[in-house]
N, C-alpha and C. Protein backbone atom coordinates (compact mmCIF):
# COMPACT_ATOMS: atom_id res chain seq x y z
N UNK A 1 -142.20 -82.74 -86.65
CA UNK A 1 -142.54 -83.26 -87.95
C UNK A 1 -141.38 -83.00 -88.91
N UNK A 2 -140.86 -84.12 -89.47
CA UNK A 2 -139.77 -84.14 -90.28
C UNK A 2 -140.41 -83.48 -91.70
N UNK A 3 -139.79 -82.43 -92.78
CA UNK A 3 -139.95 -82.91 -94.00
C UNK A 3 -139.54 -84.21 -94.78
N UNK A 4 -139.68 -84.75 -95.79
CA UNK A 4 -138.95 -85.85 -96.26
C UNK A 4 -138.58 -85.29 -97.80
N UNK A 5 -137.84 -85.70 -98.14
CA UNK A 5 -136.57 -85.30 -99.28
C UNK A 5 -138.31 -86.23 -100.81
N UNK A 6 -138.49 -85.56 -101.41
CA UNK A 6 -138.80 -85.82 -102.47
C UNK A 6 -138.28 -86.90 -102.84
N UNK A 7 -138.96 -87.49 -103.96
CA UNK A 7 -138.84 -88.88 -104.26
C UNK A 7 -138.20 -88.30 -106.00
N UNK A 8 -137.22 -88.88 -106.48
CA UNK A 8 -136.52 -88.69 -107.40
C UNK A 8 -137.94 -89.08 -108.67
N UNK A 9 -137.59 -88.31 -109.44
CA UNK A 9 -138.70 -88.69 -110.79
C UNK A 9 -137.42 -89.11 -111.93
N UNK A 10 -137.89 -90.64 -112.38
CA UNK A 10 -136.98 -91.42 -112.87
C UNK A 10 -136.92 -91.42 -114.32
N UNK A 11 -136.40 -90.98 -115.50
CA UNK A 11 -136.74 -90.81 -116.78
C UNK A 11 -137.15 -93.02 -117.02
N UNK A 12 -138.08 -92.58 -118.19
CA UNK A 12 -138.72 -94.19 -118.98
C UNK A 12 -137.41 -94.46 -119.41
N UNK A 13 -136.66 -93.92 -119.54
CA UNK A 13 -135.13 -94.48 -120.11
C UNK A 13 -134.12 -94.84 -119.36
N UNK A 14 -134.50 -95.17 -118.07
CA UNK A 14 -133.30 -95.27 -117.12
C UNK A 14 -132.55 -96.65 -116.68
N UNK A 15 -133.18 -97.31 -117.57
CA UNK A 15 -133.06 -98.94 -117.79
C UNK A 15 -132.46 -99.16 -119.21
N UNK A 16 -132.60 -98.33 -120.21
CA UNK A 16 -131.88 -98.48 -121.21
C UNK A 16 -130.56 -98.37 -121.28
N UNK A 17 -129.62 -99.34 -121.93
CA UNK A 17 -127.95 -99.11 -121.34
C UNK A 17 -128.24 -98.31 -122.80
N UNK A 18 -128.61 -98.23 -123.99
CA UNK A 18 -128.48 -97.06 -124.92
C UNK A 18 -128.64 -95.71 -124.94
N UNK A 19 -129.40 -95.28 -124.07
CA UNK A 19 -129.94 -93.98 -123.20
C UNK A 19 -129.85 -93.56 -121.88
N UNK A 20 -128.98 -94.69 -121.07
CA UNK A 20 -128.58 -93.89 -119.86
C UNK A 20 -127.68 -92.77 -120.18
N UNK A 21 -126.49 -92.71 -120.85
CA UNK A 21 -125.46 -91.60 -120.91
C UNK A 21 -126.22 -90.17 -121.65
N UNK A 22 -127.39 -90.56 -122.45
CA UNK A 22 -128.06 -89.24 -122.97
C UNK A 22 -128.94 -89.12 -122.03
N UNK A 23 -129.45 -89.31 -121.12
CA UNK A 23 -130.79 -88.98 -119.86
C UNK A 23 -129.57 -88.66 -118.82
N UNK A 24 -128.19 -89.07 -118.70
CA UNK A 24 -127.62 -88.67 -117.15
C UNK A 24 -126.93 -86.77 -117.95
N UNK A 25 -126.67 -86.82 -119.17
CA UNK A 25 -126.27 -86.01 -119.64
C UNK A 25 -127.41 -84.50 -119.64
N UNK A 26 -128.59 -85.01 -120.22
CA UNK A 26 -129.99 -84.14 -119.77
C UNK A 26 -130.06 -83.97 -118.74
N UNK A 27 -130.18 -84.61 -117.56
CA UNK A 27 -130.65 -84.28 -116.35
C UNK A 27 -129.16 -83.29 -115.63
N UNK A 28 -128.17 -83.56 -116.05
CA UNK A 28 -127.01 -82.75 -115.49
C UNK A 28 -126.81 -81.30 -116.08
N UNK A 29 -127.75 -80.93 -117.32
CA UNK A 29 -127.95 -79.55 -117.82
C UNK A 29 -129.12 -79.02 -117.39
N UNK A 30 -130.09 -80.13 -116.53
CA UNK A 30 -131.34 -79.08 -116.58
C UNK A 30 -131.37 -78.22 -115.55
N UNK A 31 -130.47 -77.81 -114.78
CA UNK A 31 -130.65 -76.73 -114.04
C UNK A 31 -130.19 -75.53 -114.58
N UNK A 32 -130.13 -75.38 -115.81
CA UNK A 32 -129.67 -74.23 -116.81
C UNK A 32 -130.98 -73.77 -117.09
N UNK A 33 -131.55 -74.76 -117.78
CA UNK A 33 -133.26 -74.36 -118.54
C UNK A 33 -134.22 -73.95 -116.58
N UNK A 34 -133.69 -74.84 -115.54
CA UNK A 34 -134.51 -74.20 -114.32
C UNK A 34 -133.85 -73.03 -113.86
N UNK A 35 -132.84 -72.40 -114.37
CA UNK A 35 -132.41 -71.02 -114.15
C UNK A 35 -132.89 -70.18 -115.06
N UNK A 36 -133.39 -70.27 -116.12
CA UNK A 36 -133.72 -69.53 -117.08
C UNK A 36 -135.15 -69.34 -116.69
N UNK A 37 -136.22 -70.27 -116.70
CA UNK A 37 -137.17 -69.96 -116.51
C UNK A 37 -137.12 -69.13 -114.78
N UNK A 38 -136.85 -69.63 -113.82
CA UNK A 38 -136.56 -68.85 -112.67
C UNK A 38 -136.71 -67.13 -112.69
N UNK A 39 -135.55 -66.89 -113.94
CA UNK A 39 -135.03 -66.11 -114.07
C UNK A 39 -136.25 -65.00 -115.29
N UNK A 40 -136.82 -65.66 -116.00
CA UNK A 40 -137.84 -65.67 -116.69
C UNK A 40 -139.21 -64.91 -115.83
N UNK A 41 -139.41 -65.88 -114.87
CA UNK A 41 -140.57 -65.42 -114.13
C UNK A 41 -140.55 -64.39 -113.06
N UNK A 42 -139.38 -63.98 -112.79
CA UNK A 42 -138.89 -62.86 -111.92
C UNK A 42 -139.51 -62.06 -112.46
N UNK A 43 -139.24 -61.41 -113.75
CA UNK A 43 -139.23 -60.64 -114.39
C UNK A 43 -140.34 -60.24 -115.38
N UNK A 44 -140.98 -61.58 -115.04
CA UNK A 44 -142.20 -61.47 -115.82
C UNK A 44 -142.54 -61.70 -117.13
N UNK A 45 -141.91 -62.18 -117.80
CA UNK A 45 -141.14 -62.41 -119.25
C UNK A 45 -142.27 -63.25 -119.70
N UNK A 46 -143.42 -63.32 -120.12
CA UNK A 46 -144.17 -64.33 -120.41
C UNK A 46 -143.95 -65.17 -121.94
N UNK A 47 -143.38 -64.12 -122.33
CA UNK A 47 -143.45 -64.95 -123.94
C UNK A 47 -141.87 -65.48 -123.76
N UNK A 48 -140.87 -65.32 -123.02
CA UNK A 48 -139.79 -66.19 -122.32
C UNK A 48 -140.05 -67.48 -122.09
N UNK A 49 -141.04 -67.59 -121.33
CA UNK A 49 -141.50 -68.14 -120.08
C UNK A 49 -142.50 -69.31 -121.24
N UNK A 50 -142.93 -69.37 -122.08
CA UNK A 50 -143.80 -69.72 -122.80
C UNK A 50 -142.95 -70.76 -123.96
N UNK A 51 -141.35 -69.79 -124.46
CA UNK A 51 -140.42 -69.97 -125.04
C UNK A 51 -139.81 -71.11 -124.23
N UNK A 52 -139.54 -71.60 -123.13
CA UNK A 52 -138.88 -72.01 -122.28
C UNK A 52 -139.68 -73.11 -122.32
N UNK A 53 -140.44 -72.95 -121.91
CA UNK A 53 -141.71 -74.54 -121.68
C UNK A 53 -141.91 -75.25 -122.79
N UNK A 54 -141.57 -74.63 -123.90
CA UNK A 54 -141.93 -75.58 -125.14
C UNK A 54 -140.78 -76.05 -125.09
N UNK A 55 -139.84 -75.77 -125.38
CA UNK A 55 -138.62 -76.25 -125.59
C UNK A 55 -138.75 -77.46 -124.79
N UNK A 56 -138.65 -77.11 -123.02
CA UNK A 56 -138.52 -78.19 -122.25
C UNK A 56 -140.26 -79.76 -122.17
N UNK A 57 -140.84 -78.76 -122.60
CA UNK A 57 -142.08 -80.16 -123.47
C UNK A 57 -141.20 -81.28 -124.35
N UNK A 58 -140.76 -80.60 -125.02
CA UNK A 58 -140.28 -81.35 -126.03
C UNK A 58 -138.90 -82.44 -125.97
N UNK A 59 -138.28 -81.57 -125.17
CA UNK A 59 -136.80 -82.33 -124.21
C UNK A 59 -136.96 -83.34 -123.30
N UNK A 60 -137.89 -82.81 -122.53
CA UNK A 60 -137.85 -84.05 -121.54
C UNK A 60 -139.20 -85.43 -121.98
N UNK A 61 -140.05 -85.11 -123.05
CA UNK A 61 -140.76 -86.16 -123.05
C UNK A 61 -139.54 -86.72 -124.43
N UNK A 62 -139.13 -86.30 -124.93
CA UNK A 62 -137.83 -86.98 -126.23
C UNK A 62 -136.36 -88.18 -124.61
N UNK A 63 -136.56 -87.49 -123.82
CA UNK A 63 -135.57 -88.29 -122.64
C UNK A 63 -136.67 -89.17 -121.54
N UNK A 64 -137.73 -88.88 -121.58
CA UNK A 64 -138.32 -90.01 -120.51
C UNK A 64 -138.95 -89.27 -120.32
N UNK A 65 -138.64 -88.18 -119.65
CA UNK A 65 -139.71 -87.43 -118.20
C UNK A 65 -140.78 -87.16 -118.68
N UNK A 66 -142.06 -87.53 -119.29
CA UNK A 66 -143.24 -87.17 -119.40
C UNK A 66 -144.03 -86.45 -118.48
N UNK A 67 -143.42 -86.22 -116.65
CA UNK A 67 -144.38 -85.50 -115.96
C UNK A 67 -143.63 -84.24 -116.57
N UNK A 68 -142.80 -84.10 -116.82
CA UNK A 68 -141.81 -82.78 -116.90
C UNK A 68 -142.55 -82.31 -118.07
N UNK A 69 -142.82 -83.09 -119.40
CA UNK A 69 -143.22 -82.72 -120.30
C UNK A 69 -144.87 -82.26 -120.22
N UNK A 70 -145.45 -82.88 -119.46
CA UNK A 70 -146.61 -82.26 -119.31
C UNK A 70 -147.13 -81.16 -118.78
N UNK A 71 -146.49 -80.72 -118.00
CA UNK A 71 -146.06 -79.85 -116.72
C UNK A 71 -145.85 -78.62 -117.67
N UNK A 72 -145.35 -78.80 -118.33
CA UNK A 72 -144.42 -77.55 -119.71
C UNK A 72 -145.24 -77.20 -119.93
N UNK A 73 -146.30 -78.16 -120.69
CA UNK A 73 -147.49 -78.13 -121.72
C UNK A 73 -148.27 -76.89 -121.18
N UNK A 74 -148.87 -77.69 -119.98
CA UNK A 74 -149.59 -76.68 -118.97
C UNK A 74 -149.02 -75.55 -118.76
N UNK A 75 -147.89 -74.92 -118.45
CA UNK A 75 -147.17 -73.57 -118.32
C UNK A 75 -147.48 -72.83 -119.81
N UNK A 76 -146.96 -74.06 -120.48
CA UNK A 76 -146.72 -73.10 -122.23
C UNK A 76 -148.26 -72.81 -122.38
N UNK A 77 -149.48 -73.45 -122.26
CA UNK A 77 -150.67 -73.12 -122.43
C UNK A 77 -151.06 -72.10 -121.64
N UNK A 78 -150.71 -71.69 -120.56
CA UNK A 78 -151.44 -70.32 -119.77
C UNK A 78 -150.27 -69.33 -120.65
N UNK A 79 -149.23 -69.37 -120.84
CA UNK A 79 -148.43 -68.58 -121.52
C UNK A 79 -149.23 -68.02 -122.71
N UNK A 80 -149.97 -68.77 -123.31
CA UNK A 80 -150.88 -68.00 -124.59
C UNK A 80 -152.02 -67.35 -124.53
N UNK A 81 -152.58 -67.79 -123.36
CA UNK A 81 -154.20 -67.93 -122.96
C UNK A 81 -154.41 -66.42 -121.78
N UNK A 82 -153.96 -65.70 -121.81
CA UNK A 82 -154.25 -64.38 -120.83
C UNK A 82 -154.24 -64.84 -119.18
N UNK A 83 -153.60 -65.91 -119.21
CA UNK A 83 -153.70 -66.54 -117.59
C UNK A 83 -153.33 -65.16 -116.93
N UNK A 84 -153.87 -65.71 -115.88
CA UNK A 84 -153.19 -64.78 -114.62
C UNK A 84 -151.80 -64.91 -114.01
N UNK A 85 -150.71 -63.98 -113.13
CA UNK A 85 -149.74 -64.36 -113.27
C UNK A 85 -149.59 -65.28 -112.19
N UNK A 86 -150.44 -65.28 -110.94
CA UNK A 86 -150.65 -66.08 -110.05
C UNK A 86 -150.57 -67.42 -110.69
N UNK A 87 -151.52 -68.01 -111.54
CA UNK A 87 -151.99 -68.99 -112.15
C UNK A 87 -150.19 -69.53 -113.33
N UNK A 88 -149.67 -68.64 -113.59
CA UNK A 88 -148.40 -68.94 -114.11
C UNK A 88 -147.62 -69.01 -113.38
N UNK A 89 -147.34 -68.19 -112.66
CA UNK A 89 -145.94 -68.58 -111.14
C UNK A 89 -146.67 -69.91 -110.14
N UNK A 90 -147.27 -70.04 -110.56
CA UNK A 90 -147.70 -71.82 -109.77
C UNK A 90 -147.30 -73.24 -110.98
N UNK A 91 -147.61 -72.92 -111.81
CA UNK A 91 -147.02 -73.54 -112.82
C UNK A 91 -145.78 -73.38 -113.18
N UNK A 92 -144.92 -72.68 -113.36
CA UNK A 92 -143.39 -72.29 -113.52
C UNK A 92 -142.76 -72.94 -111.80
N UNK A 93 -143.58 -73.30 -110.49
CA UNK A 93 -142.77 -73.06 -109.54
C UNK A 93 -143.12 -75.08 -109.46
N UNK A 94 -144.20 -75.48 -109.86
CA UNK A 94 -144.47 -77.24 -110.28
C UNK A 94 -144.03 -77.71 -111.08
N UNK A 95 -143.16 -77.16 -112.20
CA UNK A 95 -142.47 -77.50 -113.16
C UNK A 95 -141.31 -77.72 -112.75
N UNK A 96 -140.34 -76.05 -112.36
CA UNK A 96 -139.22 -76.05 -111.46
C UNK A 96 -139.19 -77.52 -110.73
N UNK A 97 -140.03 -77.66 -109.79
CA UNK A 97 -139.98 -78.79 -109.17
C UNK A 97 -139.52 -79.95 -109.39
N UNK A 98 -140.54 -80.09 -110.58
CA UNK A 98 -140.54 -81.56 -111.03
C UNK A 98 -138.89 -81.68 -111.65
N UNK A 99 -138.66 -80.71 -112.26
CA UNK A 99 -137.02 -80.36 -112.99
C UNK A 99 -136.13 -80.62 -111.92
N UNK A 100 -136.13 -80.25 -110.40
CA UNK A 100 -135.15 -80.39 -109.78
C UNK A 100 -134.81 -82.20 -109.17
N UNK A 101 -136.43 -82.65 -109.20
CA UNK A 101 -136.63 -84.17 -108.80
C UNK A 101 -135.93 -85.16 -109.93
N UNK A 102 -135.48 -84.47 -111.30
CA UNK A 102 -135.63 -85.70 -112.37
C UNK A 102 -133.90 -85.75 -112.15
N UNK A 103 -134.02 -87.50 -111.85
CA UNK A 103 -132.87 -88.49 -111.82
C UNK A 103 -132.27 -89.15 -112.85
N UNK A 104 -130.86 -89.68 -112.79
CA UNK A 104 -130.91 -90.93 -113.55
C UNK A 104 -131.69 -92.40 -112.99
N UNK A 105 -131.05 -92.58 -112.23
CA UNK A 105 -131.35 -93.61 -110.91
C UNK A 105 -131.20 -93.19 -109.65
C-alpha cells in the first residue's frame, strides 16, 4: 500500500494575477509561523500557541486559505477554553498540516 502525497490546498487567490505574488510570497514564509507553533507546542506554551493561531486566522483567511484560517480558529479557541493538551496537540498537528499543504498552484 502506497501512501499518496497530499493534495496541495490552493489559496481563493490563486487565479488572481493581482494576488498571485502576495499568496506565493505568504505561502513561502509560512514555514516560519509552522516552526513557531511546532516549537510552541513542544513546550507547552499555550498562550504562545493561542498567540500564534490568531495571527495565522487572520493571515491566511486575508490570502485565501480559509481551511487554514479556520483550523487557527479552532486551536485559538481550545487555547482559551481549559482544553486538554491532547485535544490541543491534535489541533496544532491539523493546522501544521494544512500549513504545510498550502500552494500557489
Amino acid at each position: 500500500m502506497s501512501l499518496s502525497k497530499p493534495q496541495p490546498l490552493l489559496s481563493e487567490f490563486s487565479d488572481d494575477p493581482y494576488m498571485v505574488d502576495l499568496v506565493e510570497e505568504y505561502v513561502s514564509n509560512l514555514h516560519l509561523r509552522v516552526d513557531s507553533l511546532s516549537q510552541a507546542l513542544e513546550v507547552a506554551e499555550i498562550e504562545e500557541l493561542g498567540f500564534l493561531a490568531h495571527q495565522i486566522k487572520g493571515s491566511a483567511g486575508g490570502y485565501g486559505f480559509m481551511p487554514i484560517s479556520d483550523q487557527a480558529s479552532i486551536l485559538e479557541s481550545l487555547t482559551e477554553h481549559d482544553s486538554s493538551m491532547e485535544e490541543i496537540r491534535q489541533a496544532t498537528d491539523d493546522l501544521v498540516e494544512l500549513c504545510r499543504r498550502a500552494a500557489v498552484k
